[in-house]
N, C-alpha and C. Protein backbone atom coordinates (compact mmCIF):
# COMPACT_ATOMS: atom_id res chain seq x y z
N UNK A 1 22.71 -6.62 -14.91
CA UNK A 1 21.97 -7.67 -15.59
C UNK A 1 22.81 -8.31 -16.70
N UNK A 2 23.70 -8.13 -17.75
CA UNK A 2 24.48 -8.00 -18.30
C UNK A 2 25.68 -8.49 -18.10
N UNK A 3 26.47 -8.10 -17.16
CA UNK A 3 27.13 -8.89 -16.63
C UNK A 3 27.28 -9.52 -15.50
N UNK A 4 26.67 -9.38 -14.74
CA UNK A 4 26.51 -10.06 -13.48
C UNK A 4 26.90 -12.25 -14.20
N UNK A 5 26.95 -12.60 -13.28
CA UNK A 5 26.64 -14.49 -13.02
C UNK A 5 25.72 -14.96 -13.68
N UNK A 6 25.96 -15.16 -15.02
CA UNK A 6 24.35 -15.50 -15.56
C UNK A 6 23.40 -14.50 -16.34
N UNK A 7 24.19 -13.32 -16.64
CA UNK A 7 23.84 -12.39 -17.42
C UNK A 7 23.70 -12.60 -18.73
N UNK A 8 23.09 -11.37 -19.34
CA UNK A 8 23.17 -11.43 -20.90
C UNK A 8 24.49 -11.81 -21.37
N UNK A 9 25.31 -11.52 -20.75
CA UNK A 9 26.45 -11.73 -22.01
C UNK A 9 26.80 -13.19 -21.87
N UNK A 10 26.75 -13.90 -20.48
CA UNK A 10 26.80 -14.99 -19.71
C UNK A 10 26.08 -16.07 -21.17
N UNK A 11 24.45 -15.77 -21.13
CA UNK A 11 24.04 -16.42 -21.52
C UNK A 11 24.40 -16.15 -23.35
N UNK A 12 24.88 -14.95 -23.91
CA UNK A 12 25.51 -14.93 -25.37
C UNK A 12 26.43 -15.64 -25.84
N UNK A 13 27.02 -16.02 -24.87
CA UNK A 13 28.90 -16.53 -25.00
C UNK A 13 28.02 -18.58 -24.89
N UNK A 14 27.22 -18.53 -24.58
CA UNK A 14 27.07 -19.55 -24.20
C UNK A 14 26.14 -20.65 -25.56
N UNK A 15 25.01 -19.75 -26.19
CA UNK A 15 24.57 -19.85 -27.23
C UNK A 15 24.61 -19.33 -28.71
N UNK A 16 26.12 -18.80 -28.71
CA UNK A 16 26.86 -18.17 -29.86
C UNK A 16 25.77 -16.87 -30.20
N UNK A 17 25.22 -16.25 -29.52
CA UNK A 17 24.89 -15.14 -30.14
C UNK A 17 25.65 -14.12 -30.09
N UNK A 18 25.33 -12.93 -30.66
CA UNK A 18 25.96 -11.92 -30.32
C UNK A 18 25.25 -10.29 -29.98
N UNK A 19 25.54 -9.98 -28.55
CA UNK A 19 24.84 -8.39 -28.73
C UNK A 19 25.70 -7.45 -29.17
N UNK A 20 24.94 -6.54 -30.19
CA UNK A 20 25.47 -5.37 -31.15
C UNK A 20 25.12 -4.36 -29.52
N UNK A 21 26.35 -4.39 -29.03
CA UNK A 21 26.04 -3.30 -27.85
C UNK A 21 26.20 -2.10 -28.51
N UNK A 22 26.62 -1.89 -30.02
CA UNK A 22 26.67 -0.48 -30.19
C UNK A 22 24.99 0.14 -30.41
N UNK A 23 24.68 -0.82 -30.61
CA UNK A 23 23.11 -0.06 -30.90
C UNK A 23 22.00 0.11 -29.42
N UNK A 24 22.49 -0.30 -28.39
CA UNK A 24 22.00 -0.26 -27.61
C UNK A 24 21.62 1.26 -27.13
N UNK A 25 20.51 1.31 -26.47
CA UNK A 25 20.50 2.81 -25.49
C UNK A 25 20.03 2.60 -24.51
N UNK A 26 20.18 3.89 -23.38
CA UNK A 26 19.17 4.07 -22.68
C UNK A 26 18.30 4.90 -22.40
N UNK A 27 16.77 4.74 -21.97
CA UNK A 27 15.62 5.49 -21.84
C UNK A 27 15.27 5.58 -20.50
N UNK A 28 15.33 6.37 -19.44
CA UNK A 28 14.55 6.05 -18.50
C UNK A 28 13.03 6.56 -18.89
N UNK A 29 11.90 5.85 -18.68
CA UNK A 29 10.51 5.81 -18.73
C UNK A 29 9.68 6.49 -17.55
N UNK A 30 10.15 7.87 -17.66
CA UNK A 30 9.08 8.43 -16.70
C UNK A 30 8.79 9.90 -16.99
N UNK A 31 7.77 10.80 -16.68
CA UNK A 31 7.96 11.88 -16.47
C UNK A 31 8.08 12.73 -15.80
N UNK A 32 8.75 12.40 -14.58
CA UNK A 32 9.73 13.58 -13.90
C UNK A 32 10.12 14.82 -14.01
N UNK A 33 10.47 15.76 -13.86
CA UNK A 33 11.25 16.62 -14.82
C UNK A 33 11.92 17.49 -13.56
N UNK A 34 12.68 18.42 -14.16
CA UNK A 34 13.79 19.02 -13.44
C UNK A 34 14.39 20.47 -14.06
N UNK A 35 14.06 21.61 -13.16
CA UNK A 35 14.19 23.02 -13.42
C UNK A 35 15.11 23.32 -14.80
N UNK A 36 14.54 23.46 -15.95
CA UNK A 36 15.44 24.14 -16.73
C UNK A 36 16.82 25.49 -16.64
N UNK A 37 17.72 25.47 -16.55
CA UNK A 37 18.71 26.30 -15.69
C UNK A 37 18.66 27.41 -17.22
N UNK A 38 17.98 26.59 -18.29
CA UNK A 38 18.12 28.28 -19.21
C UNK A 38 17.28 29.49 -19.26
N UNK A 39 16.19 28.84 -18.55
CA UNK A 39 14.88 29.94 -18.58
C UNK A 39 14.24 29.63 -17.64
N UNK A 40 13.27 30.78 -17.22
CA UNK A 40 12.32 31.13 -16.12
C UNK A 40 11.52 30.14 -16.46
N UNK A 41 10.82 29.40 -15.08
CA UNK A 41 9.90 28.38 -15.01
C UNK A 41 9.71 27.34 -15.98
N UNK A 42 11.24 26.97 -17.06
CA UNK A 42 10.97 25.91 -17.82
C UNK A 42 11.50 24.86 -16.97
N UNK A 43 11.08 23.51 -17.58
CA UNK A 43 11.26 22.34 -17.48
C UNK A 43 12.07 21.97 -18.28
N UNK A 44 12.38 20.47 -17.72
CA UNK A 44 13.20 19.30 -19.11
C UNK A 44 13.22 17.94 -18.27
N UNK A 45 12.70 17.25 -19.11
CA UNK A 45 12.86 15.81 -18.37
C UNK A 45 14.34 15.66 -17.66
N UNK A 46 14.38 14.76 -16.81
CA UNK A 46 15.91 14.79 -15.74
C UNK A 46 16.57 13.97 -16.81
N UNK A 47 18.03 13.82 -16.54
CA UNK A 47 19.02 13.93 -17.37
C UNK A 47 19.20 12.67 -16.89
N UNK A 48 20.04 11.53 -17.87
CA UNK A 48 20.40 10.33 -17.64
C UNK A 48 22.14 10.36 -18.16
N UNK A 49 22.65 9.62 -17.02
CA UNK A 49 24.08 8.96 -17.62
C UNK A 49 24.28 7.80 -18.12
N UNK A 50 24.94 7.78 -19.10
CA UNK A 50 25.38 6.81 -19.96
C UNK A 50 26.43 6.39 -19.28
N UNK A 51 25.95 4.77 -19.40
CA UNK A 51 26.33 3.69 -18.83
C UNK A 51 28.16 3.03 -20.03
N UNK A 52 28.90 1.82 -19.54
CA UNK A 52 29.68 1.71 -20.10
C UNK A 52 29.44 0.02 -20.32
N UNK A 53 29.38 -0.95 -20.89
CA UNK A 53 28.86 -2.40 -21.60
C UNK A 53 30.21 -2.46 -22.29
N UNK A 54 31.11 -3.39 -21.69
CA UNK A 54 32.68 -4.24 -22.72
C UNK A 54 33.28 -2.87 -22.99
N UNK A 55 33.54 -1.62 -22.06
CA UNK A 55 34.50 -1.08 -22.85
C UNK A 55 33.35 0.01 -23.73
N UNK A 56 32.17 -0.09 -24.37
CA UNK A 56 31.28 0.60 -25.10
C UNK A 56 30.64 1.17 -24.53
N UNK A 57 30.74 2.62 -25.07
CA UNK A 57 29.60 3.52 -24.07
C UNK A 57 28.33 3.58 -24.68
N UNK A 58 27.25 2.87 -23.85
CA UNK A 58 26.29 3.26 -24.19
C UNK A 58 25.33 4.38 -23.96
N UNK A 59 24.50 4.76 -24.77
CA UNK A 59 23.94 6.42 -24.72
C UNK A 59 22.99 6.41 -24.07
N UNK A 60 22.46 7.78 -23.79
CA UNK A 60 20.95 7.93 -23.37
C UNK A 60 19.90 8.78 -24.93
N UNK A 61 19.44 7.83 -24.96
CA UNK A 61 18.40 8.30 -25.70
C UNK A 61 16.93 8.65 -25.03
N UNK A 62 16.62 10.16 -26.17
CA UNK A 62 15.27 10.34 -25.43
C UNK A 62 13.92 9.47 -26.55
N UNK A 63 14.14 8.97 -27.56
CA UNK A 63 13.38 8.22 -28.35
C UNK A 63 13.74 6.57 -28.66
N UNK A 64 13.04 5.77 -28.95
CA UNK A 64 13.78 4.65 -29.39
C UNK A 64 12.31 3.73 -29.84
N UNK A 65 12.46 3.02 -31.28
CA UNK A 65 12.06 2.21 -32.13
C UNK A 65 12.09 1.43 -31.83
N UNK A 66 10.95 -0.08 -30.93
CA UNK A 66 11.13 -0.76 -30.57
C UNK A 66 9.47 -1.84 -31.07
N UNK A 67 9.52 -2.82 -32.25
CA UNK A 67 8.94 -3.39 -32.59
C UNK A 67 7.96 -2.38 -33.47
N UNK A 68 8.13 -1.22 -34.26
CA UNK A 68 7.86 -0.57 -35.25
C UNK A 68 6.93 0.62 -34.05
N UNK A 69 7.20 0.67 -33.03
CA UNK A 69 6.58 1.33 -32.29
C UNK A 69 7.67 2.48 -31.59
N UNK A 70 7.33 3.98 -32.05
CA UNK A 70 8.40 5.16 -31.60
C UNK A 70 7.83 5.54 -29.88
N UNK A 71 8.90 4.92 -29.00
CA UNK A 71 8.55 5.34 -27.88
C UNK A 71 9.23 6.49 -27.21
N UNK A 72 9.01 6.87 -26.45
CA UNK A 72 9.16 8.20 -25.71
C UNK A 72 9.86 8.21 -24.55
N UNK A 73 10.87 8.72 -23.85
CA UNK A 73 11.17 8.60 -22.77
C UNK A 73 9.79 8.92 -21.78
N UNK A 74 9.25 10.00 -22.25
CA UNK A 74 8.06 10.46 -21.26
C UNK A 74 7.09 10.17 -21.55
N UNK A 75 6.37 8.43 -22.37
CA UNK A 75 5.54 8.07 -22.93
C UNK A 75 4.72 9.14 -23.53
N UNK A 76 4.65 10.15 -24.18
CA UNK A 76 4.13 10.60 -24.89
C UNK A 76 4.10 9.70 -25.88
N UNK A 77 2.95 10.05 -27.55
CA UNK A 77 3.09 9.69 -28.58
C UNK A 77 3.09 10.20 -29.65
N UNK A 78 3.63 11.67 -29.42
CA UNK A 78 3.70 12.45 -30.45
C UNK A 78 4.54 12.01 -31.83
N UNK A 79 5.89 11.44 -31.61
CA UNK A 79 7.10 11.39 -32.43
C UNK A 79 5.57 10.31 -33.20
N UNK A 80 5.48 8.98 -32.47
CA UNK A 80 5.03 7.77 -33.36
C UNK A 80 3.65 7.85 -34.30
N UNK A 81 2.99 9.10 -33.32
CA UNK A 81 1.60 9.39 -34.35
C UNK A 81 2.27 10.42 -35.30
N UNK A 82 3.44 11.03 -35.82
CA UNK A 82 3.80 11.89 -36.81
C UNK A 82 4.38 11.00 -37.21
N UNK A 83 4.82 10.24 -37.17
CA UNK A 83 5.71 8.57 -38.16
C UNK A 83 4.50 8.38 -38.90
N UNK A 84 3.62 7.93 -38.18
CA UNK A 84 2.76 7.27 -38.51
C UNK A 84 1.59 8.11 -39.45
N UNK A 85 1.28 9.42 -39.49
CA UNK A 85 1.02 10.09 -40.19
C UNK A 85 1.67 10.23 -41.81
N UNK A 86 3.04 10.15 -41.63
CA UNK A 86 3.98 10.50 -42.50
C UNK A 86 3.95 9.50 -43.69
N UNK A 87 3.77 7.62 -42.80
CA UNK A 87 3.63 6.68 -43.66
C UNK A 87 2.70 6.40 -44.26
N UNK A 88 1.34 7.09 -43.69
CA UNK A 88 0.21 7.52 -44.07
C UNK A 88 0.21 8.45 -45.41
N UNK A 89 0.93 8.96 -45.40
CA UNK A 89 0.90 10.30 -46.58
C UNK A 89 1.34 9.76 -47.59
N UNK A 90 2.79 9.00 -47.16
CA UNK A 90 3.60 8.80 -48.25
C UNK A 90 2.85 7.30 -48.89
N UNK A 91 2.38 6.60 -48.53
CA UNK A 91 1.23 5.47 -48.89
C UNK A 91 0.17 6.15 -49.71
N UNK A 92 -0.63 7.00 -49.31
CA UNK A 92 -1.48 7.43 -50.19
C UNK A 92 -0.97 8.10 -51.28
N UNK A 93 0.12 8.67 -51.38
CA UNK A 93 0.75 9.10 -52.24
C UNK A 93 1.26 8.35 -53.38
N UNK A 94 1.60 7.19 -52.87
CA UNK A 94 1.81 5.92 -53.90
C UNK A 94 0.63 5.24 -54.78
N UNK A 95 -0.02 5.33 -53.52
CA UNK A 95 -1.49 4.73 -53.94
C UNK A 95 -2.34 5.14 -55.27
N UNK A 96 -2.13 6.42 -55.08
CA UNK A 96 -2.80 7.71 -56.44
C UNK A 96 -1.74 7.34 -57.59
N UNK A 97 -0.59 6.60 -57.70
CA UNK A 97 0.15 6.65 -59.25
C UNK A 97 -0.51 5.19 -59.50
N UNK A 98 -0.86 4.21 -58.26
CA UNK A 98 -1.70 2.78 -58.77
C UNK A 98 -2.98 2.85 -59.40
N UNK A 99 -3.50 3.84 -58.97
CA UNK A 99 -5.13 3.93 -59.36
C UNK A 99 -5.80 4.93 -60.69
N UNK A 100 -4.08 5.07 -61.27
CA UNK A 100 -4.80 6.22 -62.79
C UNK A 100 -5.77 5.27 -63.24
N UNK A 101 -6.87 6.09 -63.68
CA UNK A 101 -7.97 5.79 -64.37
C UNK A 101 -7.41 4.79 -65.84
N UNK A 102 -6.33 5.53 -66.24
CA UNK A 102 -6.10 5.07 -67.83
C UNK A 102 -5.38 3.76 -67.78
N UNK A 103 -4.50 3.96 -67.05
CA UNK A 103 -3.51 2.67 -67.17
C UNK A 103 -3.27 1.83 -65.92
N UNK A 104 -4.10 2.50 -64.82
CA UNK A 104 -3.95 2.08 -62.93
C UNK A 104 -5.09 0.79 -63.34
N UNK A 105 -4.33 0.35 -61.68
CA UNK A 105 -4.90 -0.89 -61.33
C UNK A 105 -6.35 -0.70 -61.53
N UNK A 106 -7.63 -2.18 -61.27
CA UNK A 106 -8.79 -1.39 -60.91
C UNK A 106 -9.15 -1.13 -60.03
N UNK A 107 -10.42 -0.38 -59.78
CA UNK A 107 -10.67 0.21 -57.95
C UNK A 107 -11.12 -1.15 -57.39
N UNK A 108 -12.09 -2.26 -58.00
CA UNK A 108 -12.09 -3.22 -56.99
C UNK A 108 -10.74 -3.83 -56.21
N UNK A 109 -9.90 -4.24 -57.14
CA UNK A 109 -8.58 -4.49 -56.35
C UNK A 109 -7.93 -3.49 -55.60
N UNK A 110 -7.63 -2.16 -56.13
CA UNK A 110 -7.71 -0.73 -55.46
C UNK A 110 -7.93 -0.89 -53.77
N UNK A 111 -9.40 -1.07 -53.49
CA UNK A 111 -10.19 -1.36 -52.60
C UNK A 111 -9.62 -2.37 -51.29
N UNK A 112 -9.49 -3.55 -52.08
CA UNK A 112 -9.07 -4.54 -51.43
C UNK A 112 -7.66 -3.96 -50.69
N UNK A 113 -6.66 -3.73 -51.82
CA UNK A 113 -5.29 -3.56 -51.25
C UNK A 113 -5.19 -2.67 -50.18
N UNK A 114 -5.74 -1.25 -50.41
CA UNK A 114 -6.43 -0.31 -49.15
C UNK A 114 -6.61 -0.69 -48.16
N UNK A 115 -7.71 -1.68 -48.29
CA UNK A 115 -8.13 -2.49 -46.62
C UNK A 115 -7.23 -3.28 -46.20
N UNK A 116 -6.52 -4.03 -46.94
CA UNK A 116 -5.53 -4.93 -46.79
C UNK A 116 -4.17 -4.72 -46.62
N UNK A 117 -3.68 -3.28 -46.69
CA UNK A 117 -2.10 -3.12 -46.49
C UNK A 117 -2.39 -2.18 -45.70
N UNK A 118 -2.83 -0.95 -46.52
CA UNK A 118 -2.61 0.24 -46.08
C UNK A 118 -3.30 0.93 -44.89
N UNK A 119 -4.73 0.78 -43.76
CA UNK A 119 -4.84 0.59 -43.17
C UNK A 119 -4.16 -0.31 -41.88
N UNK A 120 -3.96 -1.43 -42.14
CA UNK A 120 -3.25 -1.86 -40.98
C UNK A 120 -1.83 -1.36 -40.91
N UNK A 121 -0.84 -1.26 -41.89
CA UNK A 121 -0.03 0.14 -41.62
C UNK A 121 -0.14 0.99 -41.22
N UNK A 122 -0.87 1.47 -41.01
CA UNK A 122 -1.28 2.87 -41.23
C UNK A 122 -1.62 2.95 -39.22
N UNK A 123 -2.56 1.84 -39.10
CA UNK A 123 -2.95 1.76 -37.65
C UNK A 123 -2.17 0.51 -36.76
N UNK A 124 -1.18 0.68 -37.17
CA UNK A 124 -0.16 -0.22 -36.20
C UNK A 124 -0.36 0.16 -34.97
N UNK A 125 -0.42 -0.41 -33.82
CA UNK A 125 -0.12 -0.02 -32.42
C UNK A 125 -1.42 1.22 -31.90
N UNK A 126 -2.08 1.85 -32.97
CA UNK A 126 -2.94 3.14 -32.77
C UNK A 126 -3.75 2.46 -31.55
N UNK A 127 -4.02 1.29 -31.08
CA UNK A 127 -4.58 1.31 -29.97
C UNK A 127 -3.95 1.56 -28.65
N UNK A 128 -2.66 1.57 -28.65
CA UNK A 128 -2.23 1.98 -27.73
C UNK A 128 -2.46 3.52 -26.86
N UNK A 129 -2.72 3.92 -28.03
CA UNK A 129 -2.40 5.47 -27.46
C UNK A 129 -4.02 6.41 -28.27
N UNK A 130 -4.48 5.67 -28.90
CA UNK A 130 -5.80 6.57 -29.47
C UNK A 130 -7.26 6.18 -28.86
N UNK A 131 -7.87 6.78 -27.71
CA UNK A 131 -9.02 6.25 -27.15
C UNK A 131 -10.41 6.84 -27.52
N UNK A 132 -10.98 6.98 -28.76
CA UNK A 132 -11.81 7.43 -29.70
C UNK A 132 -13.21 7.80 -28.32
N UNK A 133 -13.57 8.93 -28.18
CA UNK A 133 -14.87 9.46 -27.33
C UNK A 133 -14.31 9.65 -25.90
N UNK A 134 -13.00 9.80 -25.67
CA UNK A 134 -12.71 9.88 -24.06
C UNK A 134 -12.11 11.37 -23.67
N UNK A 135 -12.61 12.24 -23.13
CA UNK A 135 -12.97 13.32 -22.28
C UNK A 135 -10.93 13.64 -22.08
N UNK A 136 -10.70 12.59 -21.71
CA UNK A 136 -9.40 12.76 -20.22
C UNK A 136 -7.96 13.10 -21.87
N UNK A 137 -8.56 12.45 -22.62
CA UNK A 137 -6.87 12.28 -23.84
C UNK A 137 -7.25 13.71 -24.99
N UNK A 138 -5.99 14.57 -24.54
CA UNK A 138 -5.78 15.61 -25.17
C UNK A 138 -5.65 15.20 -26.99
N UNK A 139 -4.65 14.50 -27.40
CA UNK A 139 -4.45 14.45 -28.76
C UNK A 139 -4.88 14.14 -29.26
N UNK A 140 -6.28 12.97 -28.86
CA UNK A 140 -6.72 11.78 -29.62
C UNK A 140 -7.93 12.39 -30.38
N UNK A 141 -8.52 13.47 -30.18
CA UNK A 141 -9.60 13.79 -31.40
C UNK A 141 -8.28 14.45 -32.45
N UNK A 142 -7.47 15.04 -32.05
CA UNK A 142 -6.90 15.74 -33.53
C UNK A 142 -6.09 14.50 -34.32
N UNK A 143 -5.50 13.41 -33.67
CA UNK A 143 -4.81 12.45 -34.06
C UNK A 143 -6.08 11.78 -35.16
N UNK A 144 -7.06 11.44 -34.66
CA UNK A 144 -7.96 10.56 -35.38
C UNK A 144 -8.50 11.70 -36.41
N UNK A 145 -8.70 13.00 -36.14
CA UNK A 145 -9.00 13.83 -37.62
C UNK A 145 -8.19 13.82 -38.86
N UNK A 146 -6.81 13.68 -38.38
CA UNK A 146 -5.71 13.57 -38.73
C UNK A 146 -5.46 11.97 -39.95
N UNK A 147 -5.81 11.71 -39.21
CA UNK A 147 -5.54 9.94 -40.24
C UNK A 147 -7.46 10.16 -40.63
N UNK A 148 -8.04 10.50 -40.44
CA UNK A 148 -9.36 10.52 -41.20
C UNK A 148 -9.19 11.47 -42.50
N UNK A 149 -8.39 11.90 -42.54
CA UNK A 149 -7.96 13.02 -43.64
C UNK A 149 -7.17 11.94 -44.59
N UNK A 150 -6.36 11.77 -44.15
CA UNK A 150 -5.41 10.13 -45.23
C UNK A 150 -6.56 9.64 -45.76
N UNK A 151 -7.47 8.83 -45.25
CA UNK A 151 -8.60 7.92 -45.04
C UNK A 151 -9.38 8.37 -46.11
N UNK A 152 -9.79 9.52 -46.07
CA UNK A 152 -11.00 10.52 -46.43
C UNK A 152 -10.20 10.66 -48.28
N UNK A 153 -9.32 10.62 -48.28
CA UNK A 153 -8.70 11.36 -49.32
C UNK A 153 -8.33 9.78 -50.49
N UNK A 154 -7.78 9.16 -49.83
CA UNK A 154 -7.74 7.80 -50.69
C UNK A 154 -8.92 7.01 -50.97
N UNK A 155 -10.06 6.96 -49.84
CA UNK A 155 -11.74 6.86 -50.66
C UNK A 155 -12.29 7.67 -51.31
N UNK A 156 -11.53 9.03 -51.79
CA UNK A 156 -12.20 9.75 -52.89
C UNK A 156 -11.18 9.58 -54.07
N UNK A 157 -10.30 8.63 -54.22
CA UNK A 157 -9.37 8.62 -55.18
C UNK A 157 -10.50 7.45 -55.62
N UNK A 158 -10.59 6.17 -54.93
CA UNK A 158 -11.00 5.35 -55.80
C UNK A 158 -12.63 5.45 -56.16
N UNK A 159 -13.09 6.42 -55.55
CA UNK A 159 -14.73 6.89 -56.26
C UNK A 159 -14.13 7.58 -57.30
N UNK A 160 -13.57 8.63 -57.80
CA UNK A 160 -13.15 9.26 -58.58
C UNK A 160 -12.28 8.26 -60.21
N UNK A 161 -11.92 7.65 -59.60
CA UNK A 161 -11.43 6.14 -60.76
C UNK A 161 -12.41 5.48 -61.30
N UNK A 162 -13.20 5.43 -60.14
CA UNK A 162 -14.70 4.31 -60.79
C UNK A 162 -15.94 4.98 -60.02
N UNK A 163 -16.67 5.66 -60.72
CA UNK A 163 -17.87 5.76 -60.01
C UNK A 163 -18.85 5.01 -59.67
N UNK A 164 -18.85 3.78 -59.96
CA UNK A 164 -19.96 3.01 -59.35
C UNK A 164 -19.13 2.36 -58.21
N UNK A 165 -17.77 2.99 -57.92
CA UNK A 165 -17.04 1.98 -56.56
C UNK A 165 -17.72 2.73 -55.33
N UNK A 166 -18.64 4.15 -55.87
CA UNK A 166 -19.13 4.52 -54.62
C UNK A 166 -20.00 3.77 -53.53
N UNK A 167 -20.40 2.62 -54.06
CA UNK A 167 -21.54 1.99 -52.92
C UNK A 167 -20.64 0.75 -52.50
N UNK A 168 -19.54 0.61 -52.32
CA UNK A 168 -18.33 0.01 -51.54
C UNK A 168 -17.61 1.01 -50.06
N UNK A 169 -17.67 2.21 -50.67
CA UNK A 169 -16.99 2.93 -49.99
C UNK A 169 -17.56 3.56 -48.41
């Protein structure tokens, strides 16, 4: 695709761009897998070769960041719901030095910014992979307990700042 007649690079050379082939990888997208040779009855996803682009070898990766979304070779979503947990933490964590009682923002604005940043951060892409009441998806009740705990914990910061912000919350 790449280089072929009309390829990426075809069409780079042509509109002065440039591809950073060093950052490139590859993922194959499936879950397959193939006898682990170190242990009895393990697995491991099958193994990919790295390809060569101008001279540059490009890799096989089993993860890759693609529009703030951590994908998986074996679409799982473990790596991106622990990202996403993490930015969760470290947000609320910020959040609690904005909202001191003495010298912090107030909880009405508090409030707002919450709904307004930190939530939709927080739930980037979560529809992809979180199907709230469905029988068949293993992670998705502990995933959603999980960010209900973030959730749970930064609406008791700003009741705790202002007690009459309780009939907002």
């Amino acid at each position: 695709m790449m280089t072929r007649n009309g390829g990426g690079l075809e069409w780079s050379n042509t509109y002065q761009c440039e591809f950073a082939v060093n950052k490139f990888g590859i993922m194959g997208l499936m879950r397959k897998r193939e006898p682990d040779p170190s242990g009895n009855m393990k697995t491991k996803p099958i193994q990919r070769r790295p390809i060569f682009l101008q001279g540059i070898k490009v890799p096989v990766v089993a993860t890759h960041k693609f529009l703030g979304v951590i994908m998986d070779q074996e679409l799982w979503w473990k790596r991106h719901l622990h990202h996403m947990l993490q930015k969760g933490t470290n947000w609320e964590t910020q959040y609690c030095r904005l909202a001191k009682p003495s010298k912090g923002v107030s909880p009405k604005y508090m409030r707002r910014f919450y709904i307004s940043v930190a939530i939709p951060k927080m739930m980037y892409a979560t529809d992809l992979f979180l199907t709230p009441g469905s029988q068949k998806t293993k992670g998705t009740k502990g995933a959603i307990s999980k960010l209900t705990r973030i959730q749970r914990q930064v609406t008791l910061k700003i009741i705790q700042q202002h007690p009459k912000m309780s009939q907002y919350a």
